[in-house]
C-alpha atoms as a PDB file:
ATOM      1  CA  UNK A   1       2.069   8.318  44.510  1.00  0.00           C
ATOM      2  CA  UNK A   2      -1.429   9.082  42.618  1.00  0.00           C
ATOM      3  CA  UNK A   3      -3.201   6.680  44.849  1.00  0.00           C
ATOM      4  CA  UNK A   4      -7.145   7.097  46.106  1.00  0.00           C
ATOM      5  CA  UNK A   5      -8.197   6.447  49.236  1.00  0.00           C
ATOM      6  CA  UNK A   6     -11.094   4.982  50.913  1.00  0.00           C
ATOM      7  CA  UNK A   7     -12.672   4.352  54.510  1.00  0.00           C
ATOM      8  CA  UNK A   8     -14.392   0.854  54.890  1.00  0.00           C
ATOM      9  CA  UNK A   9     -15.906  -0.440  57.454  1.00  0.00           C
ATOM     10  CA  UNK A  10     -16.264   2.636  59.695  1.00  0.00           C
ATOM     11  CA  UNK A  11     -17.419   2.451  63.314  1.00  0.00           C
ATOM     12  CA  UNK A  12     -15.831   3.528  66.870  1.00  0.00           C
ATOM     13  CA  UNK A  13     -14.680   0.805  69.438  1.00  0.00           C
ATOM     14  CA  UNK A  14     -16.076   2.065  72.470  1.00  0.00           C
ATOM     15  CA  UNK A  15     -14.843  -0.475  75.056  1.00  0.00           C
ATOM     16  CA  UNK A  16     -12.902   1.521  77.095  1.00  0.00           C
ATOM     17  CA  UNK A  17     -14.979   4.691  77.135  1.00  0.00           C
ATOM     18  CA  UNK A  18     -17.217   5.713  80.206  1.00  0.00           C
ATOM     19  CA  UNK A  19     -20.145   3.544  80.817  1.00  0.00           C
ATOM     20  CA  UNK A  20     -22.315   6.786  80.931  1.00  0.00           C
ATOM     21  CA  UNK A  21     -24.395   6.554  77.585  1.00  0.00           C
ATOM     22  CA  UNK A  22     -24.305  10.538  77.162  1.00  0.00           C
ATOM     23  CA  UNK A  23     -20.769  10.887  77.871  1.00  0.00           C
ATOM     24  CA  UNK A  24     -19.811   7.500  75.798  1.00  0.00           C
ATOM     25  CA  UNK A  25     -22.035   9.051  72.953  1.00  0.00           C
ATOM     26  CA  UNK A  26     -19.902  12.515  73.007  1.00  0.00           C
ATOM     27  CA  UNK A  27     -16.713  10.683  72.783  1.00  0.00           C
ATOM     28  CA  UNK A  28     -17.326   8.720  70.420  1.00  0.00           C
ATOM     29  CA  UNK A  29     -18.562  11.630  68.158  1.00  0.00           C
ATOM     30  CA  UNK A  30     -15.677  13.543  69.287  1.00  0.00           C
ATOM     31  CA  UNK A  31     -12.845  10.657  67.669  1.00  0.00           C
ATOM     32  CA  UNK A  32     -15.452  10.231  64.984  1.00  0.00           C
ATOM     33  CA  UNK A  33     -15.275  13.769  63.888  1.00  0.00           C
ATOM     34  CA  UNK A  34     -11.715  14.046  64.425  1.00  0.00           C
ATOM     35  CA  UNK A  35     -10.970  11.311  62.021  1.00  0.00           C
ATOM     36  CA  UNK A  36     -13.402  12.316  59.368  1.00  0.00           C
ATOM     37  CA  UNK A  37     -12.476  15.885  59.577  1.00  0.00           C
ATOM     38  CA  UNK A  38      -8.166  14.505  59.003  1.00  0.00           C
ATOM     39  CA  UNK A  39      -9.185  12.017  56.550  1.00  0.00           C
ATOM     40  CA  UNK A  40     -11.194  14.825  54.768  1.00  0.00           C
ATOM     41  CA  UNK A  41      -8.547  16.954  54.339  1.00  0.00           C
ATOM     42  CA  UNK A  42      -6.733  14.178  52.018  1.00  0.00           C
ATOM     43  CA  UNK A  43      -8.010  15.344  48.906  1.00  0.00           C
ATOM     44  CA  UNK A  44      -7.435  11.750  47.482  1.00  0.00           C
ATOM     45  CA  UNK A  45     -10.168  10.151  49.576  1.00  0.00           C
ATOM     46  CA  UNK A  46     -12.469   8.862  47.393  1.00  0.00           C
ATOM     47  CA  UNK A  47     -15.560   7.399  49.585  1.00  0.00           C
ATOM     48  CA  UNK A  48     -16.463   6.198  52.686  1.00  0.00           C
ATOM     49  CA  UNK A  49     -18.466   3.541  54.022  1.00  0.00           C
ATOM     50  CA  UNK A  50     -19.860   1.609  56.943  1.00  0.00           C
ATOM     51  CA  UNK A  51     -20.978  -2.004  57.141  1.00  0.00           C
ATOM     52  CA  UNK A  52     -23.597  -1.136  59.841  1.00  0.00           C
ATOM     53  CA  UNK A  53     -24.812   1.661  60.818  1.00  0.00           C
ATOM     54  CA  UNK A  54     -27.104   0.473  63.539  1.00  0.00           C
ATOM     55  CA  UNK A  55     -25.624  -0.749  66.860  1.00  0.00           C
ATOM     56  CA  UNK A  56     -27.850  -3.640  67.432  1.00  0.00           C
ATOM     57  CA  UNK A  57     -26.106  -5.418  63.936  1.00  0.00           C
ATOM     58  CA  UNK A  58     -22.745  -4.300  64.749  1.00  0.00           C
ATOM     59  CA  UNK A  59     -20.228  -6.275  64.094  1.00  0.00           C
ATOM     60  CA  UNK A  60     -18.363  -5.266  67.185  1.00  0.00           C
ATOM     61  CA  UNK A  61     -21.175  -6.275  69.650  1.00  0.00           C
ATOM     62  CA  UNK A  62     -20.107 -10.308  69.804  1.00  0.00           C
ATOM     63  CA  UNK A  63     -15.926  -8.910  70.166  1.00  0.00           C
ATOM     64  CA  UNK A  64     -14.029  -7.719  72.917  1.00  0.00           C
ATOM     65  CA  UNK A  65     -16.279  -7.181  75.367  1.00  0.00           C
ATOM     66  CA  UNK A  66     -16.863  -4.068  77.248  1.00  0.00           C
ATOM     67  CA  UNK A  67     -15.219  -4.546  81.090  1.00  0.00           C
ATOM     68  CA  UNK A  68     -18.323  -3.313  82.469  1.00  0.00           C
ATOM     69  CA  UNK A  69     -20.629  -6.210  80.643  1.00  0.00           C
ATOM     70  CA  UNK A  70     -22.866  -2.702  78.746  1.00  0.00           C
ATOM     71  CA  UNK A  71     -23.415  -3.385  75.027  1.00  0.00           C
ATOM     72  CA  UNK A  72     -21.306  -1.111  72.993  1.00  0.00           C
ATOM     73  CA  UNK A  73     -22.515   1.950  70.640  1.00  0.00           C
ATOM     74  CA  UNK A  74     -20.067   2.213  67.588  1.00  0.00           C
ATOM     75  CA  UNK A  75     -22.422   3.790  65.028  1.00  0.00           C
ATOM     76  CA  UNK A  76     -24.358   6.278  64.019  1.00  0.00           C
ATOM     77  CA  UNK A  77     -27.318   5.204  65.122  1.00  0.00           C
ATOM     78  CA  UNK A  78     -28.874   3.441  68.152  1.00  0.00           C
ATOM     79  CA  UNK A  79     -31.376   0.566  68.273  1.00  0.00           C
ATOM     80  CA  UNK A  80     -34.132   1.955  67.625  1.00  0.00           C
ATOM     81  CA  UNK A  81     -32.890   3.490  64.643  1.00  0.00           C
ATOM     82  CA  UNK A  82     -32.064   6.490  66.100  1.00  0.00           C
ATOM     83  CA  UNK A  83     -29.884   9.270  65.276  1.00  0.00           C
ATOM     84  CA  UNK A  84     -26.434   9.525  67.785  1.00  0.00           C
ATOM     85  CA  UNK A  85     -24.390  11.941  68.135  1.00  0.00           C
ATOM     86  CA  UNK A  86     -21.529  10.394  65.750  1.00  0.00           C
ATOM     87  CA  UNK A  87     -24.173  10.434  62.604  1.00  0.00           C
ATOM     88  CA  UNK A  88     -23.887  14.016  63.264  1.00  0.00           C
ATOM     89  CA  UNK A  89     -19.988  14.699  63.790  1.00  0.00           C
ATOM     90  CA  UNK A  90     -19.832  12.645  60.420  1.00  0.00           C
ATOM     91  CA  UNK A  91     -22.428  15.213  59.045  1.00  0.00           C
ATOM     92  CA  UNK A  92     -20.882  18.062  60.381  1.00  0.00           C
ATOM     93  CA  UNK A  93     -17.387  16.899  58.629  1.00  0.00           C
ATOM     94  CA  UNK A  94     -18.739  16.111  55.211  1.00  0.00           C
ATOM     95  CA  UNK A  95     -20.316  19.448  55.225  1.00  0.00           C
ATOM     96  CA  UNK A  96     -17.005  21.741  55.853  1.00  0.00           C
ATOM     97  CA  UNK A  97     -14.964  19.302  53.787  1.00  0.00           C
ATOM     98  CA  UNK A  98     -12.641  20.723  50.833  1.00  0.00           C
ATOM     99  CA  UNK A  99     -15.194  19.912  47.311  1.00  0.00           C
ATOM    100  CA  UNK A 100     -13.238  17.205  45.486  1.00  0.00           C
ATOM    101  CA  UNK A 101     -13.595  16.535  41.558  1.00  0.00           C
ATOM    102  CA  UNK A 102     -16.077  13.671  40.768  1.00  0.00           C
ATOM    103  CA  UNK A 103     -14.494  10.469  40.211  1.00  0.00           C
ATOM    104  CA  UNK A 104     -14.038   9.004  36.726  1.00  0.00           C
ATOM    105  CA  UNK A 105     -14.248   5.059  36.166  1.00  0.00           C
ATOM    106  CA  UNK A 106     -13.266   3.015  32.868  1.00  0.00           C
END
């Protein structure tokens, strides 16, 4: 169809992982890296980006609460401003991803 494609708004709803911050962390890198590494492969994707990247201003913080009452970690960094392990599956996929061809505008 000669469509692009983009990713907006990226972040991981973590509300029904474990309440263990180390295992919550790996699986939400896990299905981060996952979906980067299939939306990668789509040679049409175009760009990707993320409203927040810090979980303390995530949007997700004030909807659907966790179950367990624990304030969620959907991005790629913590908050403190620290790296989690989802900044680096995102890493990781941008880095074996198939080159694409510089996008022309106008």
């Amino acid at each position: 169809m000669g469509l692009d494609l983009v990713i907006t708004e990226f972040d991981v709803g973590d509300q029904t992982m474990p309440a263990d911050i180390a295992a919550r962390d790996h699986d939400v890198a896990a299905l981060g890296r996952d979906y980067f590494d299939l939306m990668l492969s789509y040679r049409q994707l175009r760009y990707a980006m993320a409203w927040g990247l810090v979980d303390r201003y995530s949007w997700l913080e004030d909807r659907w609460p966790r179950a367990d009452g624990l304030a969620k970690r959907p991005c790629p960094y913590d908050d403190s401003y620290q790296p989690k392990r989802l900044r680096e599956a995102i890493a990781d996929a941008f880095r074996v991803a198939p080159v694409r061809t510089p996008m022309v505008i106008g």
